[in-house]
PDB file of N, CA and C in Angstrom:
ATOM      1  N   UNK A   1      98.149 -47.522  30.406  1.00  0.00           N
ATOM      2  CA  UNK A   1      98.158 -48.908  30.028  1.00  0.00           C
ATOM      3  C   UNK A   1      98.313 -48.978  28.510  1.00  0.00           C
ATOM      4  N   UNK A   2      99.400 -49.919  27.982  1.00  0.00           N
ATOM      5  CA  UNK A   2      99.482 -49.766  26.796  1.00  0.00           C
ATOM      6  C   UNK A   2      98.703 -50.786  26.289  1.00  0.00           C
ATOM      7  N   UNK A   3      98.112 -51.206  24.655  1.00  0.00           N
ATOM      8  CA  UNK A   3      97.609 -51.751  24.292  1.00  0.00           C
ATOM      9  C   UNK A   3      97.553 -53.447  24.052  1.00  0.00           C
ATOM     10  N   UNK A   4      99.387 -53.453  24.073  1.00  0.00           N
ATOM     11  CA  UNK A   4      99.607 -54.386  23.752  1.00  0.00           C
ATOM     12  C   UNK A   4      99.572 -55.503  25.032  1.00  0.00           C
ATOM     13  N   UNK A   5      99.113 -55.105  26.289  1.00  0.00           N
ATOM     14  CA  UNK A   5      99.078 -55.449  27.330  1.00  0.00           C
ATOM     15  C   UNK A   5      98.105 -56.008  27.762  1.00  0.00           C
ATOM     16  N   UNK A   6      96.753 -56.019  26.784  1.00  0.00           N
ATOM     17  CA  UNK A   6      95.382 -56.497  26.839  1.00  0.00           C
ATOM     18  C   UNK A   6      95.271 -57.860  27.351  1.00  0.00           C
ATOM     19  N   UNK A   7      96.685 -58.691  26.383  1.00  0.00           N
ATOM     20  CA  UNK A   7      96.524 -59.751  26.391  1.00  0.00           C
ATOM     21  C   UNK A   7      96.994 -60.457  27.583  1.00  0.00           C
ATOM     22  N   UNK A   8      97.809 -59.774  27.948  1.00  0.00           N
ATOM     23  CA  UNK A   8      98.739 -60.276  29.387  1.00  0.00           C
ATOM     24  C   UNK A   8      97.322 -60.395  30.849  1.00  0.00           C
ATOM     25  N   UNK A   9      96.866 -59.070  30.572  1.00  0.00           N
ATOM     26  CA  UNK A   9      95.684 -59.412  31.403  1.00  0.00           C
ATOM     27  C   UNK A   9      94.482 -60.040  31.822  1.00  0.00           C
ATOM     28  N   UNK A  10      93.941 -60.393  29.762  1.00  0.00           N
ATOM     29  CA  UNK A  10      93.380 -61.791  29.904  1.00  0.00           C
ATOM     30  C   UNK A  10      93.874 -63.083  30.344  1.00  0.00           C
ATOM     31  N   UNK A  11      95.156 -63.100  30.367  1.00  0.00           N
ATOM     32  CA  UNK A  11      95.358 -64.653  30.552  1.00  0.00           C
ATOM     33  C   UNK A  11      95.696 -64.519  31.948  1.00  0.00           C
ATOM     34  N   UNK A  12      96.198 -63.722  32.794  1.00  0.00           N
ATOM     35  CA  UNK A  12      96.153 -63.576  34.391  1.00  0.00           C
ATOM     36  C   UNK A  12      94.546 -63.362  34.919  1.00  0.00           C
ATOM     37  N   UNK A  13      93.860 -63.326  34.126  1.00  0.00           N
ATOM     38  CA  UNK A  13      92.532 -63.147  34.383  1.00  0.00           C
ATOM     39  C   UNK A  13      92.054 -64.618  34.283  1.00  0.00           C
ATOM     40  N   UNK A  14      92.139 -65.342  33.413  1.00  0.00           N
ATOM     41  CA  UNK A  14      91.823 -66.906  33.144  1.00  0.00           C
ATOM     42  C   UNK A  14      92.490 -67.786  34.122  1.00  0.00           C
ATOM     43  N   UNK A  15      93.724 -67.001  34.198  1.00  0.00           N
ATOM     44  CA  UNK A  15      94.709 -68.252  35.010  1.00  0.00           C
ATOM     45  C   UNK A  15      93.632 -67.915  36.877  1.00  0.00           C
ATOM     46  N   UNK A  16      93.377 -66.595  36.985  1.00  0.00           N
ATOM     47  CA  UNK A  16      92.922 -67.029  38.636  1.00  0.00           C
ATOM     48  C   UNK A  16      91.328 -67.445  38.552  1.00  0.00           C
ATOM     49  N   UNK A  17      90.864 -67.122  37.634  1.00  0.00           N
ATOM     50  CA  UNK A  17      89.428 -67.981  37.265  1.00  0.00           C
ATOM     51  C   UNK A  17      89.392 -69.787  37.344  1.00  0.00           C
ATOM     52  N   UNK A  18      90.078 -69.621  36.616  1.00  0.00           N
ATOM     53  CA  UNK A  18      91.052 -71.564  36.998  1.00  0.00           C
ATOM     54  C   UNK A  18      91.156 -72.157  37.922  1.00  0.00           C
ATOM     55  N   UNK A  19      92.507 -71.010  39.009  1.00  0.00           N
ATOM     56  CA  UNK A  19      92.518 -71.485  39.914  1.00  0.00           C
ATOM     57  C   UNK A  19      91.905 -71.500  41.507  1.00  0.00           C
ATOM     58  N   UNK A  20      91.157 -70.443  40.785  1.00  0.00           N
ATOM     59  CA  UNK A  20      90.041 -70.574  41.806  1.00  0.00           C
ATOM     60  C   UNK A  20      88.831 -71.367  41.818  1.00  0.00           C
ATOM     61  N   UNK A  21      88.462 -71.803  40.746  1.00  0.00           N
ATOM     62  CA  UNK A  21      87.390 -73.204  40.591  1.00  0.00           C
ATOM     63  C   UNK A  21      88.477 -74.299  40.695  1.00  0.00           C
ATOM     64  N   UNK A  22      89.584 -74.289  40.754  1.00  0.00           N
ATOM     65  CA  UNK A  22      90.345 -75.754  41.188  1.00  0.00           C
ATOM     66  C   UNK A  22      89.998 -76.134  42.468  1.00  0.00           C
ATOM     67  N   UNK A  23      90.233 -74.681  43.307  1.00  0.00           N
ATOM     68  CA  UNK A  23      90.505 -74.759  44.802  1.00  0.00           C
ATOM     69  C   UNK A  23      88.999 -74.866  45.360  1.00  0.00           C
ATOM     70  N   UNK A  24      88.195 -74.937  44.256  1.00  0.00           N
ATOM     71  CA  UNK A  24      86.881 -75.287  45.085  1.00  0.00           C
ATOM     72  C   UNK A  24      85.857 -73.775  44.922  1.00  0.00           C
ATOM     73  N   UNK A  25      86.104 -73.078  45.040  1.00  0.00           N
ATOM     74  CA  UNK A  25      85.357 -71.932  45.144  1.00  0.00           C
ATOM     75  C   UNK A  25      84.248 -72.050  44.122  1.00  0.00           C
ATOM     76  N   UNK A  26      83.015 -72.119  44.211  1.00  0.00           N
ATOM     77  CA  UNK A  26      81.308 -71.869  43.302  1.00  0.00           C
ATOM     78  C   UNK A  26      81.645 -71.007  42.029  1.00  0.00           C
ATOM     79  N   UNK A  27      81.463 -71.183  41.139  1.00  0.00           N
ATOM     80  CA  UNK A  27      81.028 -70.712  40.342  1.00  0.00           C
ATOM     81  C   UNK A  27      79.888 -69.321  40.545  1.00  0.00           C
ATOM     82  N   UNK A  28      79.282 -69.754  41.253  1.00  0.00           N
ATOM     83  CA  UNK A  28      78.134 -68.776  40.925  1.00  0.00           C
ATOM     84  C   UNK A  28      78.778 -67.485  42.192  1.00  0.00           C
ATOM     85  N   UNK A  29      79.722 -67.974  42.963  1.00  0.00           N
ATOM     86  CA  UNK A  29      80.856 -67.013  43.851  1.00  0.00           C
ATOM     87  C   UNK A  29      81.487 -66.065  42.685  1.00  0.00           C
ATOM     88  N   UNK A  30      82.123 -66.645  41.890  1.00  0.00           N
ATOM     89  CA  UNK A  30      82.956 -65.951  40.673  1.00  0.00           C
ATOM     90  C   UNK A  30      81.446 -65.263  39.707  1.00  0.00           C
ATOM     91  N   UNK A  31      80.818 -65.763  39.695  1.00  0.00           N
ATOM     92  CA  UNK A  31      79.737 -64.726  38.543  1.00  0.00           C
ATOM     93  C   UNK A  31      79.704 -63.266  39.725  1.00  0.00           C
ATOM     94  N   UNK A  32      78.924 -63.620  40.675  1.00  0.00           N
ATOM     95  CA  UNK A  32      78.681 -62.096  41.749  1.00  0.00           C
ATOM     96  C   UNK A  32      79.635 -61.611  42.018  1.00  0.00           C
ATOM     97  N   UNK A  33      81.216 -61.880  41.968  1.00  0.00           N
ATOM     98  CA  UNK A  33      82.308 -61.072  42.097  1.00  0.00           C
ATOM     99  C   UNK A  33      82.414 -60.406  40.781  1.00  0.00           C
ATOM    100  N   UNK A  34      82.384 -61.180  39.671  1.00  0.00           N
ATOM    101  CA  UNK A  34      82.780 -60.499  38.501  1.00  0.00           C
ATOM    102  C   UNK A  34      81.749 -59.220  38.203  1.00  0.00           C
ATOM    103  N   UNK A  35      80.454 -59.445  38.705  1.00  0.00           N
ATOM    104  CA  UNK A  35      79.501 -58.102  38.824  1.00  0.00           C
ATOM    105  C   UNK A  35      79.584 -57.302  39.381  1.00  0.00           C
ATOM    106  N   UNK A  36      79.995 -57.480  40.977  1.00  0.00           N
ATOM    107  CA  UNK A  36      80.334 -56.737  41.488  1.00  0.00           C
ATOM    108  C   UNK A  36      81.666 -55.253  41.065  1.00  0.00           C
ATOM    109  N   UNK A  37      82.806 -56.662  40.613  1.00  0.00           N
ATOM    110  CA  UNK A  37      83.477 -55.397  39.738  1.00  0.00           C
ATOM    111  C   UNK A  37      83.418 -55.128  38.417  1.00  0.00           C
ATOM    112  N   UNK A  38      82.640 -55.230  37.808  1.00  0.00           N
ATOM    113  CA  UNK A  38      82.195 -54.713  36.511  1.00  0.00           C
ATOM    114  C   UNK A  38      82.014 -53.302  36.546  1.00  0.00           C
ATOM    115  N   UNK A  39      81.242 -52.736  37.315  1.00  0.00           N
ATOM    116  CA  UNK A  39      80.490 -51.532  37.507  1.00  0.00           C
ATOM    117  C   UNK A  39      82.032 -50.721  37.831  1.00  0.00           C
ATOM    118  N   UNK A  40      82.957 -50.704  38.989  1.00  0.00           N
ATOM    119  CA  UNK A  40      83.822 -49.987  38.891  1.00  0.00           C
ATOM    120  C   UNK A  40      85.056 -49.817  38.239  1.00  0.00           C
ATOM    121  N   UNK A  41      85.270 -51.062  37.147  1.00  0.00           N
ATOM    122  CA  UNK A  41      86.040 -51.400  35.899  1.00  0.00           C
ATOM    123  C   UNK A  41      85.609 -50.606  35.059  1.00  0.00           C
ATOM    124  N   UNK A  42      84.349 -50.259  34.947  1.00  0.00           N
ATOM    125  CA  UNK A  42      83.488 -49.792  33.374  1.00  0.00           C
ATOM    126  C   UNK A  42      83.709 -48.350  33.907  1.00  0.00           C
ATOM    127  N   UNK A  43      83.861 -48.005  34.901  1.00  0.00           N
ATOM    128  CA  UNK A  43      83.601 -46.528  35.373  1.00  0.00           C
ATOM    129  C   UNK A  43      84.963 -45.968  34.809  1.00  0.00           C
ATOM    130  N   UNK A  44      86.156 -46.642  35.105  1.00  0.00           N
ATOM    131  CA  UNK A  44      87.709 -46.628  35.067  1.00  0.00           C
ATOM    132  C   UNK A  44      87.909 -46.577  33.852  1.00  0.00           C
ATOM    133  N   UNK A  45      87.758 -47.110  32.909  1.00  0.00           N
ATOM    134  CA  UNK A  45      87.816 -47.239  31.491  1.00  0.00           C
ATOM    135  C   UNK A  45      86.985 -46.220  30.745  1.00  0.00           C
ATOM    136  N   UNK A  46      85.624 -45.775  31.441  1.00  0.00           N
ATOM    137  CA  UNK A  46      84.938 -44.668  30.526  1.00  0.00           C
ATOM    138  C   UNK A  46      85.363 -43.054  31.149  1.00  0.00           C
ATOM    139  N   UNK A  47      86.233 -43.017  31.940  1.00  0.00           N
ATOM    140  CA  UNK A  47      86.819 -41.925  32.599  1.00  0.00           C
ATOM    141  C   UNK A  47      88.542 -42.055  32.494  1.00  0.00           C
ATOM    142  N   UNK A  48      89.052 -43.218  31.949  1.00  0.00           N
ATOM    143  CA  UNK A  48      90.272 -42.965  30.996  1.00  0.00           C
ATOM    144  C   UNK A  48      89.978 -42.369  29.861  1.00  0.00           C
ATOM    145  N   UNK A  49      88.822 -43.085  28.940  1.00  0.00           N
ATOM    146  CA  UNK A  49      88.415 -42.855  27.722  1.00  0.00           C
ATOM    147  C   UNK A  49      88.355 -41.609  27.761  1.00  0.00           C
ATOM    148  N   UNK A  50      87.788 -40.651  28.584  1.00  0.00           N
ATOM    149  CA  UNK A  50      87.721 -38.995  28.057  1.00  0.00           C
ATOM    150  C   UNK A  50      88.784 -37.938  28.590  1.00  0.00           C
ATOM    151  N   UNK A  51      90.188 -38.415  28.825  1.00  0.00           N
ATOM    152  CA  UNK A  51      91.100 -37.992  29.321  1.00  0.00           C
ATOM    153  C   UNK A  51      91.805 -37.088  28.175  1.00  0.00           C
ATOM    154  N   UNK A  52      91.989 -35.391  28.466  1.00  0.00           N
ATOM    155  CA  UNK A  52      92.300 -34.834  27.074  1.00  0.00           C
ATOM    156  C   UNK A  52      91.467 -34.442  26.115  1.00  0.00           C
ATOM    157  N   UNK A  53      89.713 -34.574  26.324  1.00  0.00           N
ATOM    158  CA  UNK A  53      88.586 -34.272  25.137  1.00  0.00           C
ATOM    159  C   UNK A  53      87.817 -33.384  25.959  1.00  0.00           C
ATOM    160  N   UNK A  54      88.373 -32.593  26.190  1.00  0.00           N
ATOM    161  CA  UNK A  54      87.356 -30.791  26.631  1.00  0.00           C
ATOM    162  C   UNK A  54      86.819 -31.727  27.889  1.00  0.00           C
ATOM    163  N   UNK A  55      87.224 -31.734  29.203  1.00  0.00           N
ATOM    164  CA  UNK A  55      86.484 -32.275  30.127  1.00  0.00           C
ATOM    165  C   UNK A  55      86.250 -30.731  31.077  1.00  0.00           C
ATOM    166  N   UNK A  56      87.162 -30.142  31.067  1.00  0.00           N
ATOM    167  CA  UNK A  56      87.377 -28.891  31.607  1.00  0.00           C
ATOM    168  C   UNK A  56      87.428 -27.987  30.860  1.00  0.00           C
ATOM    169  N   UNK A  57      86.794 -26.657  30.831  1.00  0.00           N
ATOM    170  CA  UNK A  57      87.100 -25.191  29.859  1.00  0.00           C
ATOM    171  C   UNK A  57      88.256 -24.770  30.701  1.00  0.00           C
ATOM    172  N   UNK A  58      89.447 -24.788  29.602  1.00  0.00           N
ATOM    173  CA  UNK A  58      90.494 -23.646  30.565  1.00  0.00           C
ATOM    174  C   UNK A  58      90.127 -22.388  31.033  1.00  0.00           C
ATOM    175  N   UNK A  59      89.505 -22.325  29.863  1.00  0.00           N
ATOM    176  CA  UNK A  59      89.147 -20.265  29.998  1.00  0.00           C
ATOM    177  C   UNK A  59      88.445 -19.675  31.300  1.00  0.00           C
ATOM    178  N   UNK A  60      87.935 -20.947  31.710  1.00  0.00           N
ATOM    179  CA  UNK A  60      87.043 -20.851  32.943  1.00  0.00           C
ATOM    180  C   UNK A  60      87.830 -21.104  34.132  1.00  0.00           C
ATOM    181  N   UNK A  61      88.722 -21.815  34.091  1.00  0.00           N
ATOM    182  CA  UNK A  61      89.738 -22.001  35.278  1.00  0.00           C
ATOM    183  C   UNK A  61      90.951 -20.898  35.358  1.00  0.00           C
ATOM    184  N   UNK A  62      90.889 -19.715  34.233  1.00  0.00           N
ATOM    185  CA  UNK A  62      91.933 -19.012  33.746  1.00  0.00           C
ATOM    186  C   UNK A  62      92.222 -17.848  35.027  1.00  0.00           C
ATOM    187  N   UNK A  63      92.973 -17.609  35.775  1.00  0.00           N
ATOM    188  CA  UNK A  63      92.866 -16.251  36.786  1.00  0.00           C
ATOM    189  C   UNK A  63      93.400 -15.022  36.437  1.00  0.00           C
ATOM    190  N   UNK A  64      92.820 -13.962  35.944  1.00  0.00           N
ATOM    191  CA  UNK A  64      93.761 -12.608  35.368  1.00  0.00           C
ATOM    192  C   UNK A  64      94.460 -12.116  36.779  1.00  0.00           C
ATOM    193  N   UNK A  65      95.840 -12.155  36.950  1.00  0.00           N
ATOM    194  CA  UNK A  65      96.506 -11.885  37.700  1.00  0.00           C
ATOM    195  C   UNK A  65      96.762  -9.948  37.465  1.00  0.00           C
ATOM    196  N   UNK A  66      96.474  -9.678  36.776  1.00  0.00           N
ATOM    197  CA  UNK A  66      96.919  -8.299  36.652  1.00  0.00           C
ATOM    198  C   UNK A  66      95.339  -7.339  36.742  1.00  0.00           C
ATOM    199  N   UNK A  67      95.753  -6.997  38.090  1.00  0.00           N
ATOM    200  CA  UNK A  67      94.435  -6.195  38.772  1.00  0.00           C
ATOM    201  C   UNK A  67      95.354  -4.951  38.590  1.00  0.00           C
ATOM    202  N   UNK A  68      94.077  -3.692  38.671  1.00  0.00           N
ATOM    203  CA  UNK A  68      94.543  -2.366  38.680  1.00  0.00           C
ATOM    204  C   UNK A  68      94.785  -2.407  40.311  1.00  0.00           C
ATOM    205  N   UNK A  69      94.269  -2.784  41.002  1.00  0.00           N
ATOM    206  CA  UNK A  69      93.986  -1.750  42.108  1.00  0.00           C
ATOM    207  C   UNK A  69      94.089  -3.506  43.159  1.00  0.00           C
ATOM    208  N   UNK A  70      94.130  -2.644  44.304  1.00  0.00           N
ATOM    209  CA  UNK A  70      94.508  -4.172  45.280  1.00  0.00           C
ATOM    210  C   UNK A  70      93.254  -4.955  45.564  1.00  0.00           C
ATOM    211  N   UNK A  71      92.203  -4.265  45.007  1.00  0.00           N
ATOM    212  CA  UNK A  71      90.702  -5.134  45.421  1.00  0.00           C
ATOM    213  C   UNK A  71      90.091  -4.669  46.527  1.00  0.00           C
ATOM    214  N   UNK A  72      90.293  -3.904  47.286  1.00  0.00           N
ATOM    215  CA  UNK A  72      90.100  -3.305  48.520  1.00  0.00           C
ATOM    216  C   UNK A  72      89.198  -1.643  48.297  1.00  0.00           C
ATOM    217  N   UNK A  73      88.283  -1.803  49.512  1.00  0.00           N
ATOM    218  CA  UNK A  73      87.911  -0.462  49.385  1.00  0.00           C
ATOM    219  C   UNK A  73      87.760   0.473  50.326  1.00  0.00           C
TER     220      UNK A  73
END
């Protein structure tokens, strides 16, 4: 997601907030949805955030392919 895209998503975010209190829907319907996905929004964003910053040791995932012997005894 690029940055400059923040904004596009607030206002598709406002526009169905809108039109969903037009069409009648509670308010307090839209607060417990928006909580509801908060928690797996925040998860998404703090697990983009560490994408590329040592999440994994290579060295540890590394396999030495060059055995003497076939492993067998």
């Amino acid at each position: 997601m690029k940055q400059n895209q923040w904004g596009l998503y607030a206002i598709a975010v406002a526009i169905a907030v809108v039109g969903a209190l037009a069409l009648g829907v509670p308010v307090g319907t839209l607060a417990i949805l928006g909580v509801a996905l908060a928690c797996p929004l925040m998860m998404f964003f703090m697990m983009r955030g560490m994408h590329g910053q040592g999440g994994h040791d290579e060295k540890l995932h590394r396999h030495d392919d060059d055995h003497s012997g076939s492993g067998r005894v």
